[in-house]
N, C-alpha and C. Protein backbone atom coordinates (compact mmCIF):
# COMPACT_ATOMS: atom_id res chain seq x y z
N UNK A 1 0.84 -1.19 0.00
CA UNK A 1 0.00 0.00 0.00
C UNK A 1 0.88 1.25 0.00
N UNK A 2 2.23 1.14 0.77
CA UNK A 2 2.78 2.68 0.93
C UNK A 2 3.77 2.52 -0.33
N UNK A 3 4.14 1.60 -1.04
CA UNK A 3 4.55 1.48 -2.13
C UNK A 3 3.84 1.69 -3.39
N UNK A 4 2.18 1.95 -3.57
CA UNK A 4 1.74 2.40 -4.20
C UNK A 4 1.06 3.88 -4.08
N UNK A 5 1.37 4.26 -2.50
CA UNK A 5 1.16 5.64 -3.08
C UNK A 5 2.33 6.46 -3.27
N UNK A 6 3.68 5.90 -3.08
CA UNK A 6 4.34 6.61 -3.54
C UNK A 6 5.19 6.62 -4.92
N UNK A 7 4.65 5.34 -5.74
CA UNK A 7 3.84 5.67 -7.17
C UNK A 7 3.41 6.72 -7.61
N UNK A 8 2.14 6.71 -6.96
CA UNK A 8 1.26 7.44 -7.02
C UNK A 8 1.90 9.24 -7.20
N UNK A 9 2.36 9.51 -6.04
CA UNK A 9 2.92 10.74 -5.92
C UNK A 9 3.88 10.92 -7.05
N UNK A 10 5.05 9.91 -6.97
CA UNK A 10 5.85 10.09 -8.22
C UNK A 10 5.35 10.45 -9.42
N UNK A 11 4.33 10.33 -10.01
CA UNK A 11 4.07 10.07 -10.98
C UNK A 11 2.93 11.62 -10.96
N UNK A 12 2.34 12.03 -9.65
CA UNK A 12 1.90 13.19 -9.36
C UNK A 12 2.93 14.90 -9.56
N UNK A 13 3.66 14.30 -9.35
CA UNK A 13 5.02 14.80 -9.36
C UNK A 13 5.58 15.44 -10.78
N UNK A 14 5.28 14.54 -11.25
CA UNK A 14 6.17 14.83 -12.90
C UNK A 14 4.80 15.08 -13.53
N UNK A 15 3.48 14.71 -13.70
CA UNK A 15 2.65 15.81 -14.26
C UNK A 15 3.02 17.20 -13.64
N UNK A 16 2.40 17.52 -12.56
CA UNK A 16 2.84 19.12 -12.10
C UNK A 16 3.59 19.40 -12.64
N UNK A 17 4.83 18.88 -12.26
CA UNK A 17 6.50 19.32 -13.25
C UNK A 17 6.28 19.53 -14.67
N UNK A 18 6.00 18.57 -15.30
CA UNK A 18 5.55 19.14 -16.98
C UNK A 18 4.68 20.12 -17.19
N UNK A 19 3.60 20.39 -16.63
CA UNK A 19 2.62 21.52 -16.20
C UNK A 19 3.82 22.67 -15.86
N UNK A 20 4.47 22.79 -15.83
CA UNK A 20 5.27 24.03 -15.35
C UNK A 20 5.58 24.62 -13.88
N UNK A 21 4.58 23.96 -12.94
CA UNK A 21 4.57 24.27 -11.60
C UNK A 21 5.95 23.84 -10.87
N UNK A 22 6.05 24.82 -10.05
CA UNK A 22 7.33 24.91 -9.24
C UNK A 22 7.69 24.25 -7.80
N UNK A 23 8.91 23.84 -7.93
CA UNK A 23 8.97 22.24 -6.73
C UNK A 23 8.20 22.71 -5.58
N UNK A 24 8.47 23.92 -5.17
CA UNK A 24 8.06 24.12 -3.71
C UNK A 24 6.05 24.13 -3.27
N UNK A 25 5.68 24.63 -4.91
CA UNK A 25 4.26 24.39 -5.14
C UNK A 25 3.69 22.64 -4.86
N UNK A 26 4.69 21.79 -5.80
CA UNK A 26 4.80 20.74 -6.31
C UNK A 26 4.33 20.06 -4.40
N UNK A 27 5.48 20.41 -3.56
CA UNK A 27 5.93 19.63 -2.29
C UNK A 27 4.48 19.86 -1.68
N UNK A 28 4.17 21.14 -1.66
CA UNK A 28 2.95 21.69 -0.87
C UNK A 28 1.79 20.80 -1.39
N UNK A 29 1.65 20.66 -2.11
CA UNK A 29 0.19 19.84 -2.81
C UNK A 29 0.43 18.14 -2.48
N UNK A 30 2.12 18.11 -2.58
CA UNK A 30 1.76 16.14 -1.76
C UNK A 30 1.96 16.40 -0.65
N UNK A 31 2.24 17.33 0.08
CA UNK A 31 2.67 17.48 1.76
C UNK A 31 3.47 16.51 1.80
N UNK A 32 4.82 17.29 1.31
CA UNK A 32 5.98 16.54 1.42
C UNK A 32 6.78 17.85 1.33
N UNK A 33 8.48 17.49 2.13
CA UNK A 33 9.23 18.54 1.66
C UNK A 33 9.37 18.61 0.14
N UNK A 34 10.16 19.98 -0.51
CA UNK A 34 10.35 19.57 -1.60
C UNK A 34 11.69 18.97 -2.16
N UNK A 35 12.46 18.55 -0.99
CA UNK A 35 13.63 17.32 -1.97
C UNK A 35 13.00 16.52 -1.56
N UNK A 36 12.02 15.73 -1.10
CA UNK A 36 10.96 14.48 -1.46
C UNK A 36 10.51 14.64 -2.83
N UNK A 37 10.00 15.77 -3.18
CA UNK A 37 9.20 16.29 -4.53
C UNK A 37 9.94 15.68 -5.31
N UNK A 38 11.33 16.37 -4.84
CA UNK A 38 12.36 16.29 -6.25
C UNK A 38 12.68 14.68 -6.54
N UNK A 39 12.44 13.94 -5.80
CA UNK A 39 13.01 12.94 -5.29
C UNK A 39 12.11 11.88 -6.08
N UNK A 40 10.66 12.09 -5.65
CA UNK A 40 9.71 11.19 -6.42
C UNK A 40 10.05 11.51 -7.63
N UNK A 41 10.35 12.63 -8.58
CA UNK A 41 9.97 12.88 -9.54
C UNK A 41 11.30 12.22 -10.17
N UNK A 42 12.51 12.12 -9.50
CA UNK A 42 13.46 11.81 -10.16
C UNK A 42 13.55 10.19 -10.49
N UNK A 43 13.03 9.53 -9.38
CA UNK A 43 12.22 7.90 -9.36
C UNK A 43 11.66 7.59 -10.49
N UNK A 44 10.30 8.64 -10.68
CA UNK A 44 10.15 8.45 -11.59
C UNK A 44 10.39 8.61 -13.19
N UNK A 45 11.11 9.63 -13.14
CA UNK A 45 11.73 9.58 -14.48
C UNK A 45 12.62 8.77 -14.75
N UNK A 46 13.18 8.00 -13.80
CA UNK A 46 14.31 7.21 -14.14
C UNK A 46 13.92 5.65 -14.95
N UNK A 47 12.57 6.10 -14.14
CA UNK A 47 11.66 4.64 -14.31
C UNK A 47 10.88 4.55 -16.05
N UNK A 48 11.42 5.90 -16.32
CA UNK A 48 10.41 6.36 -17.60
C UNK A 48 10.60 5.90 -18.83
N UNK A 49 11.95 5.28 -18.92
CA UNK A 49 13.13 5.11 -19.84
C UNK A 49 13.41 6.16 -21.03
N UNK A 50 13.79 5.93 -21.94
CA UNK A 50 15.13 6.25 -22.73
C UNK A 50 14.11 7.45 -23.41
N UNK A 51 12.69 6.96 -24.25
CA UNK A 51 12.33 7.04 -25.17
C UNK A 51 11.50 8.48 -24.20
N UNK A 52 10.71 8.19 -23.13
CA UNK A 52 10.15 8.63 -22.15
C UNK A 52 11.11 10.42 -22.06
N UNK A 53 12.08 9.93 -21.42
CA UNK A 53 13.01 10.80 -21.28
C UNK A 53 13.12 11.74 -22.10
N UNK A 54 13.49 11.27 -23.58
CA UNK A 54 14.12 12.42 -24.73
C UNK A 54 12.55 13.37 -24.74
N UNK A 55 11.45 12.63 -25.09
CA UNK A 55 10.32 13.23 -25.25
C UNK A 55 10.10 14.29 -24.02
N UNK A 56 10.22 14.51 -22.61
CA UNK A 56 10.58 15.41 -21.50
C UNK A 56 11.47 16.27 -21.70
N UNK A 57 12.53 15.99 -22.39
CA UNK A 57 13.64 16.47 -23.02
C UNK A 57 13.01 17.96 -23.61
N UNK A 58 12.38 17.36 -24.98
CA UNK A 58 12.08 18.10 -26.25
C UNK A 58 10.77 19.14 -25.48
N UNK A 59 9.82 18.69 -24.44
CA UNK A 59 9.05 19.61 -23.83
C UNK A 59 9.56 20.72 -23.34
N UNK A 60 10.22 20.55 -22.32
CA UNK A 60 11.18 21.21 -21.62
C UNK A 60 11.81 22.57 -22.47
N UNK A 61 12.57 21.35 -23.58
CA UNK A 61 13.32 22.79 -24.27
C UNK A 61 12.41 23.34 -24.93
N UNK A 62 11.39 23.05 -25.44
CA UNK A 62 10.06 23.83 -26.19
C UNK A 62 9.76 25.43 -25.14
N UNK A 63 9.52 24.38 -23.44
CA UNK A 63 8.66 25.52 -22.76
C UNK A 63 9.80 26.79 -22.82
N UNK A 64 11.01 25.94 -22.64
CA UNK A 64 12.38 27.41 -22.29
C UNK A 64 12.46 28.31 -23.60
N UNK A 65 12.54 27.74 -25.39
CA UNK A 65 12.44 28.81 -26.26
C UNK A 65 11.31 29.38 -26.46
N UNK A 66 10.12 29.24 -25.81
CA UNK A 66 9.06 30.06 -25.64
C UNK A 66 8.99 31.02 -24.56
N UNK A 67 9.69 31.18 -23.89
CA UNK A 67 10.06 31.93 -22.90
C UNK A 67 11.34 32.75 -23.54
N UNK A 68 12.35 32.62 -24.14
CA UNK A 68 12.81 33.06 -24.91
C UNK A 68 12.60 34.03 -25.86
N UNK A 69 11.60 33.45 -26.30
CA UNK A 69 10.79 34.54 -27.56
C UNK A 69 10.30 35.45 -27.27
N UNK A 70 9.33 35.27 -25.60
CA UNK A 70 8.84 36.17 -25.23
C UNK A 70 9.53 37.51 -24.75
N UNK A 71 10.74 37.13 -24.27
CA UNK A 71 11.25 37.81 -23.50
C UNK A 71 11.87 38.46 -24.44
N UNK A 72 12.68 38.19 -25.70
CA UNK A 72 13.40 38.91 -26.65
C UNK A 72 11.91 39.89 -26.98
N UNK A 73 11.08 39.90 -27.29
CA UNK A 73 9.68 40.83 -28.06
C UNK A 73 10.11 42.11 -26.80
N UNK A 74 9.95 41.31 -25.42
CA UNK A 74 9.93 42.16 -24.37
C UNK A 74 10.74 43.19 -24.18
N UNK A 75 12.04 42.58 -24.66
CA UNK A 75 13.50 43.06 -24.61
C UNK A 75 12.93 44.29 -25.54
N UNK A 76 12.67 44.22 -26.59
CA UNK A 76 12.80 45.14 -27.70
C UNK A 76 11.58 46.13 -27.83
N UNK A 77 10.49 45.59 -26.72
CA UNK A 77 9.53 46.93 -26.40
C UNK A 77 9.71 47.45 -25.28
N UNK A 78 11.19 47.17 -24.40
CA UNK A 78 11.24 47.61 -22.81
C UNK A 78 11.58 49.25 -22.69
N UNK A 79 11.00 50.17 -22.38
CA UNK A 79 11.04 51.83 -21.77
C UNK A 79 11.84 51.96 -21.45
N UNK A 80 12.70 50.69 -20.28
CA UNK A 80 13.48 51.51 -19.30
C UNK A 80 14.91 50.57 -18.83
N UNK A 81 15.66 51.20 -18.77
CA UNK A 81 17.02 50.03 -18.02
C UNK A 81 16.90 48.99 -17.39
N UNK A 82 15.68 49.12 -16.05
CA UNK A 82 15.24 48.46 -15.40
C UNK A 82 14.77 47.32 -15.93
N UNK A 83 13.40 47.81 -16.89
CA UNK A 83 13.28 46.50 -17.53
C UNK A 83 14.24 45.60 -18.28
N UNK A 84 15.13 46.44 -19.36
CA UNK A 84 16.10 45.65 -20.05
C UNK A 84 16.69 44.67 -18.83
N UNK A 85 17.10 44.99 -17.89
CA UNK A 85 18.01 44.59 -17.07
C UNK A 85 17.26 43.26 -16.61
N UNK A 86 16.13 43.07 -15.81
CA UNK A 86 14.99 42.29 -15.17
C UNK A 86 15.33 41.24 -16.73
N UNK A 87 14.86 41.70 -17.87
CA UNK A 87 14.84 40.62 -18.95
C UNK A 87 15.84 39.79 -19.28
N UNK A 88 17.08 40.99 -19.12
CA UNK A 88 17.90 40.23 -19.81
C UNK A 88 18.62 38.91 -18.55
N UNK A 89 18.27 39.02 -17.25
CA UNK A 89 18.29 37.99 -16.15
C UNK A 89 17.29 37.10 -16.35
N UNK A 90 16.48 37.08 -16.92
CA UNK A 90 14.91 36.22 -17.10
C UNK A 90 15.84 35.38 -18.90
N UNK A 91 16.20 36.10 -19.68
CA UNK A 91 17.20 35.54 -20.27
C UNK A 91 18.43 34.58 -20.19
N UNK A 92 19.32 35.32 -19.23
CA UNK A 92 20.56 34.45 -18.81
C UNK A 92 19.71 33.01 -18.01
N UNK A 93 18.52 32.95 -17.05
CA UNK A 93 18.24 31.79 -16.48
C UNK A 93 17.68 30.94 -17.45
N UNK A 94 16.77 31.52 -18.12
CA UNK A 94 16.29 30.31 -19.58
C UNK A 94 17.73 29.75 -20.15
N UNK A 95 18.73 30.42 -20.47
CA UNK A 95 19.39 29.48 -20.97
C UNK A 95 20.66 28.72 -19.94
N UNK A 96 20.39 29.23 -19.00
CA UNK A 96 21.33 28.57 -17.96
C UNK A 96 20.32 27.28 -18.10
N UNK A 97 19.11 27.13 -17.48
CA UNK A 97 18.60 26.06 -17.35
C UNK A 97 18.11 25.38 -19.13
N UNK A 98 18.66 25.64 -20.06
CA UNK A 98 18.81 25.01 -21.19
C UNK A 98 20.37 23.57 -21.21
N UNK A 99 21.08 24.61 -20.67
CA UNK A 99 22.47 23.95 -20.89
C UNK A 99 22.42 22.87 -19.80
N UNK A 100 21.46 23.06 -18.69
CA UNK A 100 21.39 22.13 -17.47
C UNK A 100 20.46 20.79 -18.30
N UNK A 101 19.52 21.25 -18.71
CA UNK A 101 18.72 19.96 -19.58
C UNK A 101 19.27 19.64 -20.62
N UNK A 102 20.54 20.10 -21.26
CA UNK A 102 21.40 19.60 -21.79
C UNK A 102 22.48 19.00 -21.83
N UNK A 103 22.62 19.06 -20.21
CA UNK A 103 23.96 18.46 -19.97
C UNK A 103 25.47 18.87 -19.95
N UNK A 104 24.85 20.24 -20.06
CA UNK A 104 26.15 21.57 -21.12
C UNK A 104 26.57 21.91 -19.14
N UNK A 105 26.34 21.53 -18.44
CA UNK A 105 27.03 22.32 -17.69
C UNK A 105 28.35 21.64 -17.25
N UNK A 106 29.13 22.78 -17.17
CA UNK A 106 30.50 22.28 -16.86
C UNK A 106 31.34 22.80 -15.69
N UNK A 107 32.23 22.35 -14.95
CA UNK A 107 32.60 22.54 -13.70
C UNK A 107 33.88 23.76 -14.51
N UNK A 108 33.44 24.41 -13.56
CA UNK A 108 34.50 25.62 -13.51
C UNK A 108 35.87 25.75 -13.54
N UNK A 109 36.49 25.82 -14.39
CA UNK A 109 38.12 25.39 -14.69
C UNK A 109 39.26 26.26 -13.74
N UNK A 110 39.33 25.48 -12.67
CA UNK A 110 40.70 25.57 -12.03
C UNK A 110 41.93 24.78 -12.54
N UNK A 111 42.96 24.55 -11.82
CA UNK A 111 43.80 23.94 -12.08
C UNK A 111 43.79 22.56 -12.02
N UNK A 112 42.67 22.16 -10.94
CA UNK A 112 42.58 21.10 -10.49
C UNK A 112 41.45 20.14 -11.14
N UNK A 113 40.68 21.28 -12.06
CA UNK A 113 39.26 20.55 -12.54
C UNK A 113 39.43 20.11 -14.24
């Protein structure tokens, strides 16, 4: 039984998540912390396989260059510094979290790395 509801949640988990909703929303709605959240959801994607995966993949990067687009229109009707500035950070995180669902991130080059 406690093995199927936390199925259950897992799998509660990664709808929300594809829905766009945010972990800490995510945790609040199973009344769980949210590295539980993160936790089911990662269960279950692991569980999702290969094919599962890429298709999450291709959502993902869909929702981030739509956010992209928006924000460049934004960029180019913004009044004021402020705004440029606000966008162009709403910018740098879309594609920070591009290179993260890509795998592009890389450890910071010291001497040692």
């Amino acid at each position: 039984v406690e093995a199927d509801r936390a199925v259950e949640q897992a799998l509660r988990a990664v709808v929300m998540r594809r829905e766009g909703i945010s972990w800490g929303d995510i945790a609040d709605r199973l009344g769980v912390s949210q590295i539980e959240a993160q936790e089911f959801a990662r269960i279950a994607y692991a569980r999702l396989g290969e094919a599962e995966a890429e298709q999450l993949r291709v959502e993902s990067e869909d929702r981030i260059d739509g956010i992209v687009r928006k924000a460049h229109v934004d960029l180019a009707l913004a009044e004021s510094q402020g705004e440029r500035t606000a966008l162009y950070r709403v910018l740098l995180a879309a594609e920070a979290q591009r290179a993260r669902l890509l795998g592009l991130n890389l450890r910071g080059g010291g001497e040692d790395a």
